[in-house]
PDB file of N, CA and C in Angstrom:
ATOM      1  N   UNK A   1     -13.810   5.001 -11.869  1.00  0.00           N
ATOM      2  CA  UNK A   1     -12.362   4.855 -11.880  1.00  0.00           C
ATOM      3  C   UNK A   1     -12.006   3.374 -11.685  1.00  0.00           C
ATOM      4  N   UNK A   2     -10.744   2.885 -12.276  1.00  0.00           N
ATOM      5  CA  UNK A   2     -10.790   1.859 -12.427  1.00  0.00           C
ATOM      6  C   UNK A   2     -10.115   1.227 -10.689  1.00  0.00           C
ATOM      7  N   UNK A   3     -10.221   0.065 -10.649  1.00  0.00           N
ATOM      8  CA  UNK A   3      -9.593  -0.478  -9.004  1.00  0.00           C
ATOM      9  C   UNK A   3      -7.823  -0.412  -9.435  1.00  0.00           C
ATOM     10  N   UNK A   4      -7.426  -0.270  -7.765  1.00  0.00           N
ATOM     11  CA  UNK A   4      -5.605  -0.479  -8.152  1.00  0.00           C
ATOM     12  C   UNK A   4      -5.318  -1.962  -7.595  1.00  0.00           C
ATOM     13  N   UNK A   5      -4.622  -2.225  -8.616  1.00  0.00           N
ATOM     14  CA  UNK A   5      -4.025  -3.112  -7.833  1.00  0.00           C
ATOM     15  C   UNK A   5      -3.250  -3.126  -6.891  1.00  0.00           C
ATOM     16  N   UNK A   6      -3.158  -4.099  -5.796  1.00  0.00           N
ATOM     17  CA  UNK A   6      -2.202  -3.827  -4.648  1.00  0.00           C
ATOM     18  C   UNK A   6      -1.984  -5.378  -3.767  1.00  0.00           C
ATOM     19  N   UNK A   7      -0.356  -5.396  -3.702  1.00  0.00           N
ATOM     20  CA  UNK A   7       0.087  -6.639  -3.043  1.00  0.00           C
ATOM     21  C   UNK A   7       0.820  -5.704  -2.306  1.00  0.00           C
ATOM     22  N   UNK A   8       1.071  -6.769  -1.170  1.00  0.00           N
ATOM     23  CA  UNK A   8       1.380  -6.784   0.303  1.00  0.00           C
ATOM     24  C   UNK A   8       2.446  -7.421   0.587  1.00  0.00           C
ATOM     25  N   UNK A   9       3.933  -7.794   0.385  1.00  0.00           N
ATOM     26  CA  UNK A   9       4.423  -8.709   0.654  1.00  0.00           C
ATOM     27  C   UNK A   9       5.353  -8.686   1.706  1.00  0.00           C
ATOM     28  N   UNK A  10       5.863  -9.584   2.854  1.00  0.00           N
ATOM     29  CA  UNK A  10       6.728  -9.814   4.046  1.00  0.00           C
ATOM     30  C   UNK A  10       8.380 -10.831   3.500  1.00  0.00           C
ATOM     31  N   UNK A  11       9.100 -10.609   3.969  1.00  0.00           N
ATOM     32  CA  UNK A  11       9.868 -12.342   3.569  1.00  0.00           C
ATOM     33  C   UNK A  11       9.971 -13.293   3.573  1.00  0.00           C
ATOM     34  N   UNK A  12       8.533 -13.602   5.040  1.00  0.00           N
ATOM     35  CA  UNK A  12       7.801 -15.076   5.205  1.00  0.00           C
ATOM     36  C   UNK A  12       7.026 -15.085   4.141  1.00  0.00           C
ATOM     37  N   UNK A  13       6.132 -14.140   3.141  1.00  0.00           N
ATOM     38  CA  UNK A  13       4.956 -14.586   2.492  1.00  0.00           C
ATOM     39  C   UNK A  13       4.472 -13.167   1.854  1.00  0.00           C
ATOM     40  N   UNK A  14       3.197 -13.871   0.863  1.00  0.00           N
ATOM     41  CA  UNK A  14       2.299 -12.283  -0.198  1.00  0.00           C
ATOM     42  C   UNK A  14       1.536 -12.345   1.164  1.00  0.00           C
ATOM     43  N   UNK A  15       1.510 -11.236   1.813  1.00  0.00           N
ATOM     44  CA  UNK A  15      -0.115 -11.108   2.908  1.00  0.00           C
ATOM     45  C   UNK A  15      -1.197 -10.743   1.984  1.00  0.00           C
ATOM     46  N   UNK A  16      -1.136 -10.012   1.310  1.00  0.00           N
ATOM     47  CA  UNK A  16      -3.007  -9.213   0.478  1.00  0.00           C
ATOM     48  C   UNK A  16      -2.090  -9.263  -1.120  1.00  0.00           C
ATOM     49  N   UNK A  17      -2.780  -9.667  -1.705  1.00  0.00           N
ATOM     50  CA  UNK A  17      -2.964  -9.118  -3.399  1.00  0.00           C
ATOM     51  C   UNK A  17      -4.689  -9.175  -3.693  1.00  0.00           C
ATOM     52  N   UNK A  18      -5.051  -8.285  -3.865  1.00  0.00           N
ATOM     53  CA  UNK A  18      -5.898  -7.452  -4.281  1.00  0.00           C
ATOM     54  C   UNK A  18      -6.346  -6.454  -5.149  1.00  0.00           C
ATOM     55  N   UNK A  19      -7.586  -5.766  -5.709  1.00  0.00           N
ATOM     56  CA  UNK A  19      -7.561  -4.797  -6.196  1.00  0.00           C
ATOM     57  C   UNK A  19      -8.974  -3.995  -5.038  1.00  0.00           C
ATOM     58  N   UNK A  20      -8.079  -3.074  -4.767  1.00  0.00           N
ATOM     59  CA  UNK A  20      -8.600  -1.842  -3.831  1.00  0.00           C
ATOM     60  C   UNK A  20      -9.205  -0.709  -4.874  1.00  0.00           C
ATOM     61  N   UNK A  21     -10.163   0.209  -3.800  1.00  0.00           N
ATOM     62  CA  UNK A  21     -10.015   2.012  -4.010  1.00  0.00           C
ATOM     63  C   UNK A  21      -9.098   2.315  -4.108  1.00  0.00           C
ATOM     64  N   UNK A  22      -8.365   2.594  -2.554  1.00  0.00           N
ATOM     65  CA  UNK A  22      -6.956   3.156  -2.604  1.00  0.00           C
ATOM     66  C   UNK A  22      -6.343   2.655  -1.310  1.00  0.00           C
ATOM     67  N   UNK A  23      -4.770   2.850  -1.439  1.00  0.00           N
ATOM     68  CA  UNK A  23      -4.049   2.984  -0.343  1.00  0.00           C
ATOM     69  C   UNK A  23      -3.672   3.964   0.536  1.00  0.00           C
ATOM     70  N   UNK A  24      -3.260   4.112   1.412  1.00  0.00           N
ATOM     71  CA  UNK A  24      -2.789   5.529   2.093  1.00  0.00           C
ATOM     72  C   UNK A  24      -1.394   4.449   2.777  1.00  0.00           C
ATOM     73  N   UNK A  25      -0.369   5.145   2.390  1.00  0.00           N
ATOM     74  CA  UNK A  25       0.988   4.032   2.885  1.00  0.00           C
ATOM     75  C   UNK A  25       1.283   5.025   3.404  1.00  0.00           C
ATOM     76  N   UNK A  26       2.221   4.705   4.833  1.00  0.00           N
ATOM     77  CA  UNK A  26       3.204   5.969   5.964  1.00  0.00           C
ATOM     78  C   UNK A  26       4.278   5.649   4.632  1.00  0.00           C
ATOM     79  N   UNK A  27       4.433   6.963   4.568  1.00  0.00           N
ATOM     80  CA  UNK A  27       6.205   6.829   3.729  1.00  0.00           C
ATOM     81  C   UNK A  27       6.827   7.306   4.289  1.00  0.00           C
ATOM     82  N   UNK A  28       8.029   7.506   4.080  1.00  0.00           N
ATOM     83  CA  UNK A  28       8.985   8.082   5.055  1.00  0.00           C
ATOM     84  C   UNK A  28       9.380   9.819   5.281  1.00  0.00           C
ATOM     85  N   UNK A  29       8.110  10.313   4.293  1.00  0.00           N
ATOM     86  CA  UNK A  29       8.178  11.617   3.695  1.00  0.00           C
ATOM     87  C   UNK A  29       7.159  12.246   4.294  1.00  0.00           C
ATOM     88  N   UNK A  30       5.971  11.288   4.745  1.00  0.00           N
ATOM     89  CA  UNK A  30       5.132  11.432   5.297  1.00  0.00           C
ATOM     90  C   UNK A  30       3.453  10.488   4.743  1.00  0.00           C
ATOM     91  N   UNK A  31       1.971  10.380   5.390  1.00  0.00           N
ATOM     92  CA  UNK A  31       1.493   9.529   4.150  1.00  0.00           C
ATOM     93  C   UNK A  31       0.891  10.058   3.019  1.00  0.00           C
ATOM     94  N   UNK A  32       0.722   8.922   2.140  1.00  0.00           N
ATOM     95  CA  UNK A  32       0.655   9.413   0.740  1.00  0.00           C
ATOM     96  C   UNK A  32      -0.412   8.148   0.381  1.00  0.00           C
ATOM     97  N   UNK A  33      -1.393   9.196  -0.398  1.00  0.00           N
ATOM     98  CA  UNK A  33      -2.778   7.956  -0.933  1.00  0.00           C
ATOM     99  C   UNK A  33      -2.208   7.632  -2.119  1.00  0.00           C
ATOM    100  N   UNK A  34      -2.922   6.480  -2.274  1.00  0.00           N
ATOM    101  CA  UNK A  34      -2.164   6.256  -3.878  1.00  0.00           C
ATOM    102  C   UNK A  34      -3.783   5.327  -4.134  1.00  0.00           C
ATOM    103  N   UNK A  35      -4.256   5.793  -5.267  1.00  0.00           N
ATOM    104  CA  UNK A  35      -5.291   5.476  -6.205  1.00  0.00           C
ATOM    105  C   UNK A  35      -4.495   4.999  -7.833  1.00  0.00           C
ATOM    106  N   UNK A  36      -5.774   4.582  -8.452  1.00  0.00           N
ATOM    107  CA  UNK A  36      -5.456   3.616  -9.852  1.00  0.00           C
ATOM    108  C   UNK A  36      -5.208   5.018 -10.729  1.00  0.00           C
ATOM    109  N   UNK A  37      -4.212   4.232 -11.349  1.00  0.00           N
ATOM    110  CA  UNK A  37      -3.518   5.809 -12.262  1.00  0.00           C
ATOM    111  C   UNK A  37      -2.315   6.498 -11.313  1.00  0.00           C
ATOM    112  N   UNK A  38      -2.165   6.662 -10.554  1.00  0.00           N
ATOM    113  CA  UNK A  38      -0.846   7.581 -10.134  1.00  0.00           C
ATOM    114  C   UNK A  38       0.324   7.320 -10.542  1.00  0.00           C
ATOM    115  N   UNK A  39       0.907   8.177 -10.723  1.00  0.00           N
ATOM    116  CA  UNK A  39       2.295   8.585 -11.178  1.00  0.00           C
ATOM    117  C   UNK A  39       3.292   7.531 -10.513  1.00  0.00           C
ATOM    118  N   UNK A  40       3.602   6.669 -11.482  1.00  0.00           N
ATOM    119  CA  UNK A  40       5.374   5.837 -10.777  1.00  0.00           C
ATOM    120  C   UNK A  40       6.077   6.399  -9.463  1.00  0.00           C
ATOM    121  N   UNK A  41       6.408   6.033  -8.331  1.00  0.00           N
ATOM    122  CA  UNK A  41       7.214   6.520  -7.340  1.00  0.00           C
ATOM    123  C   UNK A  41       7.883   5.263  -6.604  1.00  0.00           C
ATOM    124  N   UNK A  42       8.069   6.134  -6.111  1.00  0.00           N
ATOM    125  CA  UNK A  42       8.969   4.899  -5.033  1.00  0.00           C
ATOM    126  C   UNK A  42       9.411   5.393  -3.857  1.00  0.00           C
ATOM    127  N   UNK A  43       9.388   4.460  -2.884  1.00  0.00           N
ATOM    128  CA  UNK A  43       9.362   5.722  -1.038  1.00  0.00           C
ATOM    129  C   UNK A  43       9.675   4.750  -0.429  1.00  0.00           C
ATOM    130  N   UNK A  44      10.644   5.280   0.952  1.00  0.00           N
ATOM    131  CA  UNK A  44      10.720   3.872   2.299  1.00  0.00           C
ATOM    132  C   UNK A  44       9.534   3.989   2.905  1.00  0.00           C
ATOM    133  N   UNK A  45       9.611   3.116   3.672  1.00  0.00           N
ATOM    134  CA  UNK A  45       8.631   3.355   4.940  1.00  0.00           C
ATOM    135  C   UNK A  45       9.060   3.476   5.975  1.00  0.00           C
ATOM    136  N   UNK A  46       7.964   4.176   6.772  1.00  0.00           N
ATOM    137  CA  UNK A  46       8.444   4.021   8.496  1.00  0.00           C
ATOM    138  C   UNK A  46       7.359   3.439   8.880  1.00  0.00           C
ATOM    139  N   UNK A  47       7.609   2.837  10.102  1.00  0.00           N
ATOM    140  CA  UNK A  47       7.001   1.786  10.898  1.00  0.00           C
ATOM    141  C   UNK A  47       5.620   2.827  11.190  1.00  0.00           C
ATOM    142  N   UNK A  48       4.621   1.806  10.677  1.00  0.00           N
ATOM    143  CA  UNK A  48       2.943   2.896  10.998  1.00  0.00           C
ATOM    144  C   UNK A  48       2.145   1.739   9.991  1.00  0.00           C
ATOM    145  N   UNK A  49       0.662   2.390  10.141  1.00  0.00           N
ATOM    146  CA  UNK A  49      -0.548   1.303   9.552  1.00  0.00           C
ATOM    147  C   UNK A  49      -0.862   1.836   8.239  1.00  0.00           C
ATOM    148  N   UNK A  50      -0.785   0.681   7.234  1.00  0.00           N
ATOM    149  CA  UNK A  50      -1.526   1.601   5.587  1.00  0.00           C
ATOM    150  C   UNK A  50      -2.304   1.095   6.222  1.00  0.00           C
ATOM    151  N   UNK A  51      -3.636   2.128   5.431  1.00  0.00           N
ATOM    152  CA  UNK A  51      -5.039   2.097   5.312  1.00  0.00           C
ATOM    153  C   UNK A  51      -5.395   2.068   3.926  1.00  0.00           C
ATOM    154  N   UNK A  52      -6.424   0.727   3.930  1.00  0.00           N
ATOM    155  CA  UNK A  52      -6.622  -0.309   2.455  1.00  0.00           C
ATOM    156  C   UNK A  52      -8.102   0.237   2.728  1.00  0.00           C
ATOM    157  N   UNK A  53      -8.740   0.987   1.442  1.00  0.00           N
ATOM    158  CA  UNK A  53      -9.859   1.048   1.135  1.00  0.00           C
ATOM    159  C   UNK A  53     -10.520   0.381   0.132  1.00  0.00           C
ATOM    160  N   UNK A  54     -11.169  -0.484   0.548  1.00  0.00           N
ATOM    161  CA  UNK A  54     -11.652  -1.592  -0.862  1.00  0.00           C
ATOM    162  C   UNK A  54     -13.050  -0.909  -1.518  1.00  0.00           C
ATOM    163  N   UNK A  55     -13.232   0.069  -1.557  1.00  0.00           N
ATOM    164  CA  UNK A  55     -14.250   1.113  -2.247  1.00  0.00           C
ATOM    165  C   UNK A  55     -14.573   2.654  -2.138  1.00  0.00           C
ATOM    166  N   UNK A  56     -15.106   3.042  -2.365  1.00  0.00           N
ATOM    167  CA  UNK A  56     -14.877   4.615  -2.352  1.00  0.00           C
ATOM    168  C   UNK A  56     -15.692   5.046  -1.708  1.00  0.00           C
ATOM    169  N   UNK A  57     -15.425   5.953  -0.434  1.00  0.00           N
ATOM    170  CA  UNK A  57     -16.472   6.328   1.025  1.00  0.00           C
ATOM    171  C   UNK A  57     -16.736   4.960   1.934  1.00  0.00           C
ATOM    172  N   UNK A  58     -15.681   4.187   1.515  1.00  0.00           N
ATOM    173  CA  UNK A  58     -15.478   2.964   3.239  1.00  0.00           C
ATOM    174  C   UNK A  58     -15.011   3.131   3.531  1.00  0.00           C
ATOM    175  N   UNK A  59     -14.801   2.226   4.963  1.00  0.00           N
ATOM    176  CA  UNK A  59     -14.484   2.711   6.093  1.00  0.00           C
ATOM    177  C   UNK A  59     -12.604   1.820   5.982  1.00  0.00           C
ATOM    178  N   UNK A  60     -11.804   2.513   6.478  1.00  0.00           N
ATOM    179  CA  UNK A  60     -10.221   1.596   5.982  1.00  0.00           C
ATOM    180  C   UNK A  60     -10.164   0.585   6.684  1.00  0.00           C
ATOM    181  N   UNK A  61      -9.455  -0.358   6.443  1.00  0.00           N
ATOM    182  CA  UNK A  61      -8.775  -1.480   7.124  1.00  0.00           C
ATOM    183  C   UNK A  61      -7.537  -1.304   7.219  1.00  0.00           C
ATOM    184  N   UNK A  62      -6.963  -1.255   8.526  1.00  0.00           N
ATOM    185  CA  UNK A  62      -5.687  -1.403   8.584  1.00  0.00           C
ATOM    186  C   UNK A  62      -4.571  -1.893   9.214  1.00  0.00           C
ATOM    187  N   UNK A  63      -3.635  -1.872   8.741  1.00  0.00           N
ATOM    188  CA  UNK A  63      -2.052  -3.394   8.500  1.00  0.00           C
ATOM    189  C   UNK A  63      -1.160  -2.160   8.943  1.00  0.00           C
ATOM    190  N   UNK A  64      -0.688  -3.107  10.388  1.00  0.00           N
ATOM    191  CA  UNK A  64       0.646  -2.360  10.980  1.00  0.00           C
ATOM    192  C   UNK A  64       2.088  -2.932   9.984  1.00  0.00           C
ATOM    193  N   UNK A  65       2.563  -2.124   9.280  1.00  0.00           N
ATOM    194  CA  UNK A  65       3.677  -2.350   9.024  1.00  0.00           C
ATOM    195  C   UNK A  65       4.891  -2.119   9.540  1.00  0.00           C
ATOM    196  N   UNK A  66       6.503  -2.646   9.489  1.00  0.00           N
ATOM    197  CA  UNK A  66       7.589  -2.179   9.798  1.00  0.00           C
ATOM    198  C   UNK A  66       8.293  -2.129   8.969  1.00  0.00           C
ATOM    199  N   UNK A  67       9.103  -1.177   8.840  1.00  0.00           N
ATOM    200  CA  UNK A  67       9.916  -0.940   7.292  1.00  0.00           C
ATOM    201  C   UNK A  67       9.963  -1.318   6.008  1.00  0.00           C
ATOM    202  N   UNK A  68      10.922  -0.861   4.936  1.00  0.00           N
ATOM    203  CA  UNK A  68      10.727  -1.802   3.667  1.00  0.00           C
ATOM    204  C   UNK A  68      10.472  -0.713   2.716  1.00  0.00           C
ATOM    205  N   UNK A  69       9.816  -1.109   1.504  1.00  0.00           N
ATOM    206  CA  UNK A  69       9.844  -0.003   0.329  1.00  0.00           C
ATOM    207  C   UNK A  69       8.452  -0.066   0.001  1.00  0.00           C
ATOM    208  N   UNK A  70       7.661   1.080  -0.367  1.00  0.00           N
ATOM    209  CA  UNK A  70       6.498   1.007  -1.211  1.00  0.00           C
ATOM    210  C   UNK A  70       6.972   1.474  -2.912  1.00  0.00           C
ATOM    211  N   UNK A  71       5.970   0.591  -4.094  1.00  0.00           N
ATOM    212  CA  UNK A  71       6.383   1.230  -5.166  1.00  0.00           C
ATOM    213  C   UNK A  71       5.359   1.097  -6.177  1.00  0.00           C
ATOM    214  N   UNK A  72       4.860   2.329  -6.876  1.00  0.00           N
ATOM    215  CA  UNK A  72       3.776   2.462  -7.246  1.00  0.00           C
ATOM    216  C   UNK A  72       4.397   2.181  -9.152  1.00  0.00           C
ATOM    217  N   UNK A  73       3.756   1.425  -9.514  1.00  0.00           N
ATOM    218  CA  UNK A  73       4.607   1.212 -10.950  1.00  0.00           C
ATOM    219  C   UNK A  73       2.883   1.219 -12.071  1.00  0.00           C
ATOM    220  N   UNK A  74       3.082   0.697 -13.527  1.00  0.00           N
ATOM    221  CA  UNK A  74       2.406   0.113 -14.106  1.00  0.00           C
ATOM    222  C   UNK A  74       1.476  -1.034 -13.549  1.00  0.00           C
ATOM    223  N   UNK A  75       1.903  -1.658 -13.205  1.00  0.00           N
ATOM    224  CA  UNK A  75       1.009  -3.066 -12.814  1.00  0.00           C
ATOM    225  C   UNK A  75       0.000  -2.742 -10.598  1.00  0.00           C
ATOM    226  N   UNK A  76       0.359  -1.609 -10.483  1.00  0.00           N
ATOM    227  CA  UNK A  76      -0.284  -0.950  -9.257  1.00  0.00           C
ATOM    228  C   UNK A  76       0.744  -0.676  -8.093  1.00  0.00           C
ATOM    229  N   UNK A  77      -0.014  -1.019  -6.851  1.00  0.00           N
ATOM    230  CA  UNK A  77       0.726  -0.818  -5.615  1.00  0.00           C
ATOM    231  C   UNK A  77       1.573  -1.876  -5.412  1.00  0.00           C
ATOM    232  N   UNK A  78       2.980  -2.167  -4.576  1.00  0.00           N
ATOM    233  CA  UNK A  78       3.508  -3.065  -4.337  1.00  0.00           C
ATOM    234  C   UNK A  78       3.889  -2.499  -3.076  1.00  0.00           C
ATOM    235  N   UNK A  79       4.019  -3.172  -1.731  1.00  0.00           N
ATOM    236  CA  UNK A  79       4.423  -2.262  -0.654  1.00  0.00           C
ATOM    237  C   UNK A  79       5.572  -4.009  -0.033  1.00  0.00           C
ATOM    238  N   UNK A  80       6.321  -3.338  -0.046  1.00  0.00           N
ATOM    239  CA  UNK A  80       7.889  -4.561   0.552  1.00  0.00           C
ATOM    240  C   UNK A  80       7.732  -3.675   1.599  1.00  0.00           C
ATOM    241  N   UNK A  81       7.458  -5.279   3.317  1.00  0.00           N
ATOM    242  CA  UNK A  81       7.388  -4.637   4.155  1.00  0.00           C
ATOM    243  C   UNK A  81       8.137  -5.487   4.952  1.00  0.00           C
ATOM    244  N   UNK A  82       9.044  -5.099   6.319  1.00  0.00           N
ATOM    245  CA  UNK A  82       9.820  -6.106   6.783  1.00  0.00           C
ATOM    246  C   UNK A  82       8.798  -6.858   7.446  1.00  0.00           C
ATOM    247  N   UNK A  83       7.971  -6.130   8.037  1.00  0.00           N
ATOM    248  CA  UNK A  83       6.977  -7.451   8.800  1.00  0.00           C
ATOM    249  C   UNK A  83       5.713  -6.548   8.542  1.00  0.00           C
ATOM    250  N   UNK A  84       4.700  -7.457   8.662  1.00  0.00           N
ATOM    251  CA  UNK A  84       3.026  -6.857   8.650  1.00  0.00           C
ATOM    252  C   UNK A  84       2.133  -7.691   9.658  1.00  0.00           C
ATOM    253  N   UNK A  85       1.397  -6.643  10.554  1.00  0.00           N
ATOM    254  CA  UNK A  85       0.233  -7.644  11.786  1.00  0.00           C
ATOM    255  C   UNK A  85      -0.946  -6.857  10.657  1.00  0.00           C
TER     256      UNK A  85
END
Protein backbone atom coordinates (compact mmCIF):
# COMPACT_ATOMS: atom_id res chain seq x y z
CA UNK A 1 0.00 0.00 0.00
CA UNK A 2 1.13 3.10 -0.91
CA UNK A 3 2.48 5.78 2.19
CA UNK A 4 -0.04 8.85 3.12
CA UNK A 5 0.92 11.78 3.11
CA UNK A 6 0.62 13.86 6.21
CA UNK A 7 1.39 17.54 7.47
CA UNK A 8 1.04 18.85 10.79
CA UNK A 9 0.51 22.42 10.94
CA UNK A 10 0.21 25.13 14.20
CA UNK A 11 -0.03 29.11 13.45
CA UNK A 12 3.56 29.46 14.66
CA UNK A 13 4.75 26.80 11.98
CA UNK A 14 4.47 23.10 9.57
CA UNK A 15 5.54 20.74 12.75
CA UNK A 16 5.75 17.15 10.54
CA UNK A 17 5.20 16.83 6.71
CA UNK A 18 5.79 13.47 6.00
CA UNK A 19 4.69 10.34 4.43
CA UNK A 20 3.44 7.80 7.15
CA UNK A 21 1.48 4.20 7.46
CA UNK A 22 -1.22 5.86 9.07
CA UNK A 23 -2.74 8.33 11.35
CA UNK A 24 -5.18 7.79 14.14
CA UNK A 25 -6.46 11.67 14.80
CA UNK A 26 -9.00 12.30 18.16
CA UNK A 27 -11.87 13.83 16.12
CA UNK A 28 -14.48 15.20 17.66
CA UNK A 29 -16.74 12.19 16.78
CA UNK A 30 -14.41 10.13 18.28
CA UNK A 31 -10.74 8.55 16.80
CA UNK A 32 -10.49 7.75 13.39
CA UNK A 33 -7.34 5.99 11.47
CA UNK A 34 -6.82 7.35 8.33
CA UNK A 35 -4.45 5.33 5.86
CA UNK A 36 -3.38 6.16 1.99
CA UNK A 37 -6.57 6.01 -0.06
CA UNK A 38 -9.40 7.02 2.34
CA UNK A 39 -12.33 8.65 1.51
CA UNK A 40 -12.26 12.80 1.60
CA UNK A 41 -13.59 13.99 5.14
CA UNK A 42 -13.27 16.54 7.24
CA UNK A 43 -13.67 16.59 11.32
CA UNK A 44 -12.80 19.06 14.40
CA UNK A 45 -10.74 18.02 16.90
CA UNK A 46 -10.70 17.70 20.51
CA UNK A 47 -7.81 18.25 22.56
CA UNK A 48 -5.96 14.48 22.72
CA UNK A 49 -2.64 12.78 21.00
CA UNK A 50 -2.68 11.56 17.09
CA UNK A 51 -0.77 8.57 16.81
CA UNK A 52 1.73 8.75 13.62
CA UNK A 53 2.69 5.32 12.43
CA UNK A 54 5.61 5.55 10.06
CA UNK A 55 5.14 1.73 9.00
CA UNK A 56 2.93 -1.04 9.35
CA UNK A 57 3.10 -3.12 12.89
CA UNK A 58 5.21 -0.01 14.66
CA UNK A 59 5.07 1.12 17.47
CA UNK A 60 3.08 5.05 17.30
CA UNK A 61 4.56 8.23 18.05
CA UNK A 62 2.64 10.61 19.57
CA UNK A 63 1.72 14.65 19.29
CA UNK A 64 -0.54 16.18 21.95
CA UNK A 65 -2.76 18.32 20.07
CA UNK A 66 -5.37 21.21 20.95
CA UNK A 67 -8.12 21.97 18.68
CA UNK A 68 -8.43 22.88 14.99
CA UNK A 69 -9.57 20.79 11.91
CA UNK A 70 -8.30 17.50 10.45
CA UNK A 71 -8.85 16.98 6.56
CA UNK A 72 -8.29 14.06 4.61
CA UNK A 73 -8.34 15.23 0.79
CA UNK A 74 -6.44 14.06 -2.53
CA UNK A 75 -3.00 15.18 -1.71
CA UNK A 76 -3.32 13.08 2.07
CA UNK A 77 -3.66 14.02 5.72
CA UNK A 78 -3.66 17.68 6.74
CA UNK A 79 -4.44 18.11 10.52
CA UNK A 80 -4.87 22.32 11.47
CA UNK A 81 -4.06 22.25 15.02
CA UNK A 82 -4.27 25.23 17.48
CA UNK A 83 -1.16 24.12 19.23
CA UNK A 84 0.98 20.74 19.08
CA UNK A 85 3.76 19.38 22.02
Amino acid sequence: MADLHFELVTPEKLVRSEDVYMVVVPGSEGEEGVLAGHAPYMTTLKDGNLAIYRTQGSQPQTLRVSGGFAEVGDNGLTVLAESAE
